[in-house]
C-alpha atoms as a PDB file:
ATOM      1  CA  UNK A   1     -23.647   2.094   2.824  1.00  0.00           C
ATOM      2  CA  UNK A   2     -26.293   1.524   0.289  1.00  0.00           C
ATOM      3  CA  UNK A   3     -23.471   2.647  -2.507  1.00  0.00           C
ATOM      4  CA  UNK A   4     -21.369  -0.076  -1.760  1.00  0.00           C
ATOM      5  CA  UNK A   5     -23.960  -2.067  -3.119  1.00  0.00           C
ATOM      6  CA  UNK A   6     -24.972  -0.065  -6.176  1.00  0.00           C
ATOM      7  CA  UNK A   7     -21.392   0.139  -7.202  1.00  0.00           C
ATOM      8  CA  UNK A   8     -21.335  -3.698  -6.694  1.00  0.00           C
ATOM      9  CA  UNK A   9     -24.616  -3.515  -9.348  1.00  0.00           C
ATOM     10  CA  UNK A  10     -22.968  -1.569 -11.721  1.00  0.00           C
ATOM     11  CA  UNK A  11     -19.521  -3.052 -11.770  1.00  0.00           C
ATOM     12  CA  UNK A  12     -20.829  -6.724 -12.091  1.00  0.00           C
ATOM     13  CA  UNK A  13     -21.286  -7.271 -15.639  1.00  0.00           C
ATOM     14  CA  UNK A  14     -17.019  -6.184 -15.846  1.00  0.00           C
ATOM     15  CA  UNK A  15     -16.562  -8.257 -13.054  1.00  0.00           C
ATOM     16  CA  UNK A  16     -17.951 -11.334 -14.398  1.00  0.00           C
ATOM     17  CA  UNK A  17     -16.315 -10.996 -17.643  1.00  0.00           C
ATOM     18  CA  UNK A  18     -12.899 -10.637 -16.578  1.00  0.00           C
ATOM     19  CA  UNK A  19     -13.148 -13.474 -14.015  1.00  0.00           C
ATOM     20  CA  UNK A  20     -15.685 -15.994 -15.774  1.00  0.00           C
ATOM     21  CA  UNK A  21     -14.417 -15.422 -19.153  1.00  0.00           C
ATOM     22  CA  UNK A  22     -10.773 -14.215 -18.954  1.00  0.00           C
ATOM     23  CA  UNK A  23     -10.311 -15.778 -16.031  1.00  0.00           C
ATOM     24  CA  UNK A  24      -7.818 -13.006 -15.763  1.00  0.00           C
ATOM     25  CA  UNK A  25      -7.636 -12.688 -11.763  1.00  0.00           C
ATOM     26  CA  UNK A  26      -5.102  -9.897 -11.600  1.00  0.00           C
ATOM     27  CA  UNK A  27      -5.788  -7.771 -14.701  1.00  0.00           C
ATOM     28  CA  UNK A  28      -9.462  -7.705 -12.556  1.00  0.00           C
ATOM     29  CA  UNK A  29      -7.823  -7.146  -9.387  1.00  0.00           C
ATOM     30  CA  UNK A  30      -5.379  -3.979 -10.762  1.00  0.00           C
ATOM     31  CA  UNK A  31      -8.509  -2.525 -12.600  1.00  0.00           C
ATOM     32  CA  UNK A  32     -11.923  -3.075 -11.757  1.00  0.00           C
ATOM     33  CA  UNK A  33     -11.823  -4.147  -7.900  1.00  0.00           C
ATOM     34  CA  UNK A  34      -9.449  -1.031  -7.559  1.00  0.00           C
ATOM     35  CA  UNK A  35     -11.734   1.300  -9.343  1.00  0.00           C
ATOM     36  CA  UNK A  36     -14.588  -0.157  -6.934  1.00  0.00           C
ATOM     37  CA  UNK A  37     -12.711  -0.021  -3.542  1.00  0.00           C
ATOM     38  CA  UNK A  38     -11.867   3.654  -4.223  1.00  0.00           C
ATOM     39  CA  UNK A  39     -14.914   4.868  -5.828  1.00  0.00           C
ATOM     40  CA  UNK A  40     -16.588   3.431  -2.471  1.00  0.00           C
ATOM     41  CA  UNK A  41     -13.679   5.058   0.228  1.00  0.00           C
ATOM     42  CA  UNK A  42     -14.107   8.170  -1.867  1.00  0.00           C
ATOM     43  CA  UNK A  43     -18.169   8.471  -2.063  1.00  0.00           C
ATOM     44  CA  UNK A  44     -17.881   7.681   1.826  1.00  0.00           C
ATOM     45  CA  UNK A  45     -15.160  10.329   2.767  1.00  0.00           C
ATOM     46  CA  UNK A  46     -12.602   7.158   3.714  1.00  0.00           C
ATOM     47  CA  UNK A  47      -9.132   8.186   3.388  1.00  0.00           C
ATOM     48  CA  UNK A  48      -6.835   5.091   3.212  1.00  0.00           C
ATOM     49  CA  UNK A  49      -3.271   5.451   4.170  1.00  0.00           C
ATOM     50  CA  UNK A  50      -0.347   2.382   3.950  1.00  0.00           C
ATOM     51  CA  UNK A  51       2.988   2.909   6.326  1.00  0.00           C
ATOM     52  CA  UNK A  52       5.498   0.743   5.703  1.00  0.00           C
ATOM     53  CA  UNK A  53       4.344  -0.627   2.533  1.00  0.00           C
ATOM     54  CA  UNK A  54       8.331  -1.324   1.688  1.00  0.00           C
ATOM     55  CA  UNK A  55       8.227  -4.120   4.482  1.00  0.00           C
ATOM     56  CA  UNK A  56       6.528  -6.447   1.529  1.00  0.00           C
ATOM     57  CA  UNK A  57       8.775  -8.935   0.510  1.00  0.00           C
ATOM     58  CA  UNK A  58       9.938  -8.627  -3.194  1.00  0.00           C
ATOM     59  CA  UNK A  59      11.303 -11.748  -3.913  1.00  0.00           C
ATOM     60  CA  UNK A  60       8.643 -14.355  -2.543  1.00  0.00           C
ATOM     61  CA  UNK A  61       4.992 -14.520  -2.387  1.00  0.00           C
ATOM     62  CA  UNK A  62       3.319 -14.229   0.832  1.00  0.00           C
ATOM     63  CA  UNK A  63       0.441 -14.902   3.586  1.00  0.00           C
ATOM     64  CA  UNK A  64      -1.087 -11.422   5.015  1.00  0.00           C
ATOM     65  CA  UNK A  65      -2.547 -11.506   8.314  1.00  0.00           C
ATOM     66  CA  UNK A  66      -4.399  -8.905   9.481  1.00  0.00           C
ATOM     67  CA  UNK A  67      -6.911  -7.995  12.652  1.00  0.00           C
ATOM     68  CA  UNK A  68     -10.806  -7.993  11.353  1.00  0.00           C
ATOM     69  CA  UNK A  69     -12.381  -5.026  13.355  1.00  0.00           C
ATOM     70  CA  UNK A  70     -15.160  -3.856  10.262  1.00  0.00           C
ATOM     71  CA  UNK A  71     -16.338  -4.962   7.156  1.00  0.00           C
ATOM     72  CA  UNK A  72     -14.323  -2.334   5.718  1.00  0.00           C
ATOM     73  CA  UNK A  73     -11.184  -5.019   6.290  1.00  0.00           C
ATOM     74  CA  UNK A  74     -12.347  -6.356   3.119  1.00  0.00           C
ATOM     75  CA  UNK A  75     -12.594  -3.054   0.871  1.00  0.00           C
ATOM     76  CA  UNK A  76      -9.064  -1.000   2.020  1.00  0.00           C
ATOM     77  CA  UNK A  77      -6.568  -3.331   1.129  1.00  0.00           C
ATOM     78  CA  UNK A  78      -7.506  -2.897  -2.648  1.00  0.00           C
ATOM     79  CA  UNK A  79      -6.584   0.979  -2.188  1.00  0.00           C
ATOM     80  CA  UNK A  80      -3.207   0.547  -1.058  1.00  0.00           C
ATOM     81  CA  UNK A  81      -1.912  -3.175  -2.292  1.00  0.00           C
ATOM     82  CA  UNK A  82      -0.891  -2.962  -5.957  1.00  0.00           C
ATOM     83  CA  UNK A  83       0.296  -7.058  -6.164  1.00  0.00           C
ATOM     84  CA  UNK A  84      -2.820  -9.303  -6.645  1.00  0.00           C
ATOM     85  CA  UNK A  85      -3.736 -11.424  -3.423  1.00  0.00           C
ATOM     86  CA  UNK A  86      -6.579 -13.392  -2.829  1.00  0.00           C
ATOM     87  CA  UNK A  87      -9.140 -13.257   0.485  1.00  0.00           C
ATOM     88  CA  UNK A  88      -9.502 -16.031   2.129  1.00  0.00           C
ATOM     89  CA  UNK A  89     -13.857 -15.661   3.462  1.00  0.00           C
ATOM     90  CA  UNK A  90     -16.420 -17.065   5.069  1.00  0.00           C
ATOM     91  CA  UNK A  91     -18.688 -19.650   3.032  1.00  0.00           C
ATOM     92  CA  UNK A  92     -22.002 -16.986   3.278  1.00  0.00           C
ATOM     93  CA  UNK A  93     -20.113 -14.546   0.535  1.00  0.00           C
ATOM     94  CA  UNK A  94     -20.288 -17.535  -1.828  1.00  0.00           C
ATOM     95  CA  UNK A  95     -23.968 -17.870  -1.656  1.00  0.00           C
ATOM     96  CA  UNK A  96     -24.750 -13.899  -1.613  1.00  0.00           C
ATOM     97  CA  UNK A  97     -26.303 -12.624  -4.748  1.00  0.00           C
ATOM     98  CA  UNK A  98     -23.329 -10.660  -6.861  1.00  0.00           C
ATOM     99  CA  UNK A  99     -20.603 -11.639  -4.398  1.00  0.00           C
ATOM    100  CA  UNK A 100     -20.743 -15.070  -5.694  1.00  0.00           C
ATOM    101  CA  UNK A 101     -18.584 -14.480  -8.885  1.00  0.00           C
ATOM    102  CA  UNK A 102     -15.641 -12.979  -7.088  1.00  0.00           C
ATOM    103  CA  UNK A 103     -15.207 -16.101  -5.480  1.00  0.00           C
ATOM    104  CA  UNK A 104     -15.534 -18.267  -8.700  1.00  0.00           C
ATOM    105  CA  UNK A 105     -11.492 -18.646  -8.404  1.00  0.00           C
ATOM    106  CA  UNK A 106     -10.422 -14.991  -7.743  1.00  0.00           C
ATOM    107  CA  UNK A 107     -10.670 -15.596  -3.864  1.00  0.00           C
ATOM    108  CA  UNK A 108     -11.189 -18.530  -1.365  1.00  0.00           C
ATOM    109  CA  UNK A 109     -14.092 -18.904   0.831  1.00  0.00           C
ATOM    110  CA  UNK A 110     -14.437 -21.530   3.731  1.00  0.00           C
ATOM    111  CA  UNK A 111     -17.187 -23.097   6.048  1.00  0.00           C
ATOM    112  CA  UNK A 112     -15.634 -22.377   9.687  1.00  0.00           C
ATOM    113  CA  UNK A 113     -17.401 -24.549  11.153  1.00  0.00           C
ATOM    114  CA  UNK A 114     -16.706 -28.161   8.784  1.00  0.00           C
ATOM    115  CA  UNK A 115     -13.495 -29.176   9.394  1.00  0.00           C
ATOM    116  CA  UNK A 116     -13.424 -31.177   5.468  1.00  0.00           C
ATOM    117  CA  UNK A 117     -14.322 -27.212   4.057  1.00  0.00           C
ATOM    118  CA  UNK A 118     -11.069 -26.009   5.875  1.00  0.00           C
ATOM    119  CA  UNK A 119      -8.945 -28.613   4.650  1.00  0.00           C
ATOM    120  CA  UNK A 120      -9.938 -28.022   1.534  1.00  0.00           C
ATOM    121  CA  UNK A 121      -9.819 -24.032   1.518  1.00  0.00           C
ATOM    122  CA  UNK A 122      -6.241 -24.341   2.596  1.00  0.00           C
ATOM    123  CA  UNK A 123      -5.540 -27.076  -0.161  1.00  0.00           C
ATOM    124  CA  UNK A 124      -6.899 -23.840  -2.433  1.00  0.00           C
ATOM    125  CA  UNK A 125      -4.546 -21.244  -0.887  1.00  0.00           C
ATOM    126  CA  UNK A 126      -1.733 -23.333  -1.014  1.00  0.00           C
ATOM    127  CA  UNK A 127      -2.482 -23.270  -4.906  1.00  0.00           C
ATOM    128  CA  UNK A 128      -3.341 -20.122  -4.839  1.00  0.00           C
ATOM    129  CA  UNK A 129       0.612 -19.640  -4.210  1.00  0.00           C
ATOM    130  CA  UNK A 130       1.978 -22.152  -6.376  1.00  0.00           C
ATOM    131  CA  UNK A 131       0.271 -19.897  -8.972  1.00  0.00           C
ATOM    132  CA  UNK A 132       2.676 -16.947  -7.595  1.00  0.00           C
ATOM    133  CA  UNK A 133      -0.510 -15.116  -5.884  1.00  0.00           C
ATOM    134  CA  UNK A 134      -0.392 -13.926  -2.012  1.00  0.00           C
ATOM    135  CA  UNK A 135      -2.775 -14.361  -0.118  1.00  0.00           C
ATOM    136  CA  UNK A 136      -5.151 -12.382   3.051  1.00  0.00           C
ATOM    137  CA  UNK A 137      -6.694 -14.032   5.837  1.00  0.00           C
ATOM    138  CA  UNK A 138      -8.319 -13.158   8.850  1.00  0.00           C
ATOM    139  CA  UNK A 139      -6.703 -15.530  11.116  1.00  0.00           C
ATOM    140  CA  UNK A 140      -9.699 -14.243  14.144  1.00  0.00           C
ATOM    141  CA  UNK A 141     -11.658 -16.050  11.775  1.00  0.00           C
ATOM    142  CA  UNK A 142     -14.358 -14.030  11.793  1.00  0.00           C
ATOM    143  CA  UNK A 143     -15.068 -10.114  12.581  1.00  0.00           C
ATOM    144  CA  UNK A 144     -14.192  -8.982  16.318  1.00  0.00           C
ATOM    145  CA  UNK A 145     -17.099  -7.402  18.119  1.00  0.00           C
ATOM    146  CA  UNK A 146     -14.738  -6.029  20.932  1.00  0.00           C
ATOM    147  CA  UNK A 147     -12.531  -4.418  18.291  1.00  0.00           C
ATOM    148  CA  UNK A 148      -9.688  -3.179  18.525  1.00  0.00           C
ATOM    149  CA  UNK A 149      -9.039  -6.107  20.675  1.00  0.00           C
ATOM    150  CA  UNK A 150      -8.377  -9.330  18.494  1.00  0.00           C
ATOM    151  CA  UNK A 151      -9.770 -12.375  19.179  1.00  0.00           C
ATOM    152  CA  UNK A 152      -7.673 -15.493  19.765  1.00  0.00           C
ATOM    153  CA  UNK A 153      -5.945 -16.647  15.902  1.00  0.00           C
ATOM    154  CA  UNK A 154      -6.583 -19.752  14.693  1.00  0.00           C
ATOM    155  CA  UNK A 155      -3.748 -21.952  13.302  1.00  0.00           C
ATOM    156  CA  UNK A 156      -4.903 -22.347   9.536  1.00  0.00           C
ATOM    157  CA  UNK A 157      -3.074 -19.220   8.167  1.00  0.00           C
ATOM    158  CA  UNK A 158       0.411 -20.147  10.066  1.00  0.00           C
ATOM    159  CA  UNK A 159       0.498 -23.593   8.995  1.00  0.00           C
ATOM    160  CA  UNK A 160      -0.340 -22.795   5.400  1.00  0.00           C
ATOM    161  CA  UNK A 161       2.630 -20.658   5.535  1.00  0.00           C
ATOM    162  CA  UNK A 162       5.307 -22.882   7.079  1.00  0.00           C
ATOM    163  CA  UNK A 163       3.751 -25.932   4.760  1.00  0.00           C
ATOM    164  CA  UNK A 164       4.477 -23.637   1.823  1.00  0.00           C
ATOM    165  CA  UNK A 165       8.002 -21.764   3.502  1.00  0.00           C
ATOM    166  CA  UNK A 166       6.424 -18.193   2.719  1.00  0.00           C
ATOM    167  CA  UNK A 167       6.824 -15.198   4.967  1.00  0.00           C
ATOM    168  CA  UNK A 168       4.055 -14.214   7.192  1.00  0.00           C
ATOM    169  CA  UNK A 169       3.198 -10.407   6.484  1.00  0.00           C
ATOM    170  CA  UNK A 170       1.168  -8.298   9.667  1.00  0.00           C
ATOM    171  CA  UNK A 171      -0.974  -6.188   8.497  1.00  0.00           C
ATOM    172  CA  UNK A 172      -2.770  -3.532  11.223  1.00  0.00           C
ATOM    173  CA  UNK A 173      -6.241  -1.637  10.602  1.00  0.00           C
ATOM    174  CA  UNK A 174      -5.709   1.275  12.873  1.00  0.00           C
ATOM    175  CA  UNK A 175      -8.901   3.133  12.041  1.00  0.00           C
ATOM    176  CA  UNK A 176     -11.708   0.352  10.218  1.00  0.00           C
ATOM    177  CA  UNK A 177     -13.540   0.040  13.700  1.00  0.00           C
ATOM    178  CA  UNK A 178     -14.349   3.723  14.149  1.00  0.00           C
ATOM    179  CA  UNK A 179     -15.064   3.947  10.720  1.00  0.00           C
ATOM    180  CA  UNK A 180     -17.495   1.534  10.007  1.00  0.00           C
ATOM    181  CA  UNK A 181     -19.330   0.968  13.573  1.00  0.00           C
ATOM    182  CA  UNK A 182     -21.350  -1.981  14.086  1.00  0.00           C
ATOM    183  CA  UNK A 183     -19.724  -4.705  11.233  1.00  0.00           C
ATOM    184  CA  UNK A 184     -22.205  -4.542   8.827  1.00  0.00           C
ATOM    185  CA  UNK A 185     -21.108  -3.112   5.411  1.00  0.00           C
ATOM    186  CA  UNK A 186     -24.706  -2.675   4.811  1.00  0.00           C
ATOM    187  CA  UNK A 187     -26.545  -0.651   7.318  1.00  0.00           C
ATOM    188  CA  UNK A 188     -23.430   0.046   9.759  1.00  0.00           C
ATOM    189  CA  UNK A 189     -23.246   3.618  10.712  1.00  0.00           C
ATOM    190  CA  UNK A 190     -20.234   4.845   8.717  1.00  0.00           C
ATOM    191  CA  UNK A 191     -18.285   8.122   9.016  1.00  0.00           C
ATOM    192  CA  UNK A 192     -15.622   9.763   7.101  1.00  0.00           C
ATOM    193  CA  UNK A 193     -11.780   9.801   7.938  1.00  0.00           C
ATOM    194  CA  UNK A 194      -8.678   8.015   7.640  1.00  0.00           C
ATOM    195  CA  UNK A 195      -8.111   4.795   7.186  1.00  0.00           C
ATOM    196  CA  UNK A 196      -4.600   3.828   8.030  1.00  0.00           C
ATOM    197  CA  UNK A 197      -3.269   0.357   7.472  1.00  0.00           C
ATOM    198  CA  UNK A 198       0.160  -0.284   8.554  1.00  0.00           C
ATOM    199  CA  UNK A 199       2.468  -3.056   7.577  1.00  0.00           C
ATOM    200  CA  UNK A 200       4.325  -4.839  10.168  1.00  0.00           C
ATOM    201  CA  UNK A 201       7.999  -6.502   9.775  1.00  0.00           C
ATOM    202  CA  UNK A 202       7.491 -10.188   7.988  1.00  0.00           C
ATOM    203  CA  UNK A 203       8.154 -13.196   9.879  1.00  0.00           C
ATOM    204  CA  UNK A 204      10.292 -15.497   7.734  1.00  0.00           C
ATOM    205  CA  UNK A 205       9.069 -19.470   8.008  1.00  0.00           C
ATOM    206  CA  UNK A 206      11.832 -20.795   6.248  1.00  0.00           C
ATOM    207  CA  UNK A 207      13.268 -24.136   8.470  1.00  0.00           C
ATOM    208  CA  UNK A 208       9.935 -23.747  10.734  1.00  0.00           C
ATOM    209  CA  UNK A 209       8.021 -27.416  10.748  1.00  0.00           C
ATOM    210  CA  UNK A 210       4.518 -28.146  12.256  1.00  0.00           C
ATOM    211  CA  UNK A 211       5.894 -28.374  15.608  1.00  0.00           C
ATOM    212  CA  UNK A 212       7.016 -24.476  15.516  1.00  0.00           C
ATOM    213  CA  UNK A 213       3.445 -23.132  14.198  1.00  0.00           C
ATOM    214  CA  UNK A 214       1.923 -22.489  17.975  1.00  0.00           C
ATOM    215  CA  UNK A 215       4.521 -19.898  18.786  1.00  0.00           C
ATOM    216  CA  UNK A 216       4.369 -18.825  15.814  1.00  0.00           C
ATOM    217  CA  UNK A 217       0.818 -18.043  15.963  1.00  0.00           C
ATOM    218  CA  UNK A 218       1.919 -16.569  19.857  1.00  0.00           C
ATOM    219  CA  UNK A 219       4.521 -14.450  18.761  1.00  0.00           C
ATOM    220  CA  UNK A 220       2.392 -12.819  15.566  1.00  0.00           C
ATOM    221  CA  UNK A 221      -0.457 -12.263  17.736  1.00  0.00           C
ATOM    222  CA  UNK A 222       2.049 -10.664  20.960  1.00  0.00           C
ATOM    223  CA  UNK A 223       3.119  -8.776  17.857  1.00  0.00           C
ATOM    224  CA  UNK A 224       0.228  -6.819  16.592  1.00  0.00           C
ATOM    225  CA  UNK A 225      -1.510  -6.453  19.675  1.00  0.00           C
ATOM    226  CA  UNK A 226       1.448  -4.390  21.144  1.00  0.00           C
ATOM    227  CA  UNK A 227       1.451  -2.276  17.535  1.00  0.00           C
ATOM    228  CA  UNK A 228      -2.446  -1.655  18.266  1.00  0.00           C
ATOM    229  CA  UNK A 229      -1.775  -1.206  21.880  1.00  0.00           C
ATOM    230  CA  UNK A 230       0.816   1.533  21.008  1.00  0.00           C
ATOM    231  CA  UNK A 231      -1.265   3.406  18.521  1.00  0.00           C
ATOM    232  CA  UNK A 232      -4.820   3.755  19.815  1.00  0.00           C
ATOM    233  CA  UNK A 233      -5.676   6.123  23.023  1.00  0.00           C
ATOM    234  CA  UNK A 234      -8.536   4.217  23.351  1.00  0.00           C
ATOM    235  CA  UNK A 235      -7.130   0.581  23.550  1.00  0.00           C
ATOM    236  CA  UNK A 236      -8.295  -1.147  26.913  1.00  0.00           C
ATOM    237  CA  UNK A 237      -5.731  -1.707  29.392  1.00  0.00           C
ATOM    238  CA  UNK A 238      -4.958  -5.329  30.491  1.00  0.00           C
ATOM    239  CA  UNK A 239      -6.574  -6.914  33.431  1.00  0.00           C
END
């Protein structure tokens, strides 16, 4: 995967422009981090595919959840989303040599293990959609190493989105795993083929209160597990 990171080299000086200077989050995210997400599916033989894209909400802003099963969860979703949404990331990105300007107010990154750094991440999402953006979050928390089985979510994306009254948006990675094997974006072995990301039916928050967010959190993750369940041959059986 060494040309995801000599595309990162040569796209940087745009990058930092349009977000340090313009501070124009998504001109950058319709151009440049388009450009780079395809020029990267494209060099690797990654076809990305969207079903159901018409199941995202028109007439609100929104929080996407989706299952994190390769690094390549981070890169697709540029392909296929045209409306600019920020990532919600781990705290590591911030500190990594070139990453560290795409998260100098284009996306959100969190320390998962200070509960003062998630308080405050979600105080940044929530502005994040006061400012009309949507937003992408992992709610695993971090990258499943049993993929395609999630892990357990954590509450921080559901609450954000009944705190705010915005629909919660599923979002499946049918293929990522198989694609890039191991998790690293790096030095992962990575093989061609499609990519298919499908969108799930949004669950509306409106009238839900704090008290509602663990079946919430229940019900999303029932959700998507049956979708993945249904769709890959492989998927373990229960028990």
């Amino acid at each position: 995967m060494c040309f995801m990171i000599i595309s990162t080299i040569v796209y940087f000086p745009v990058v930092y422009f349009m977000i340090v200077v313009l501070k124009n989050y998504s001109l950058t995210f319709k151009t440049i981090y388009k450009i780079w997400s395809w020029s990267i599916c494209i060099a690797v033989g990654i076809v990305p595919r969207i079903k159901n894209k018409n199941f995202l909400p028109k007439d609100s802003n929104f929080v996407i959840i989706s299952n994190h099963s390769s690094q390549l969860d981070i890169v697709v979703p540029y392909t296929r989303l045209n409306s600019y949404f920020a990532f919600l990331a781990k705290e590591e990105l911030k500190n990594a040599p070139l990453f560290r300007t795409n998260f100098r107010g284009m996306n959100i990154t969190v320390n998962r293990k200070d509960m003062i750094s998630g308080a405050g991440a979600l105080k940044e999402c929530a502005q994040k959609l006061d400012e009309g953006a949507n937003l992408l979050i992992f709610p695993e928390g971090t990258r499943s190493r049993t993929a395609p089985i999630m892990k357990p979510f954590k509450a921080g994306p559901f609450k954000l989105a009944v705190e705010n009254q915005v629909p919660i948006v599923p979002l499946v990675f049918l293929d990522n795993y198989k694609r890039l094997q191991g998790g690293n974006m790096w030095f992962g072995k990575c093989g061609p083929g499609q990519s298919r990301m499908v969108v799930l039916k949004p669950i509306p928050t409106k009238g839900l209160e704090k008290k509602d967010i663990s079946q919430l959190m229940h019900d999303a993750h029932q959700s998507m597990e049956s979708f993945l369940r249904s769709n890959i041959k492989d998927y373990p059986k229960k028990g």
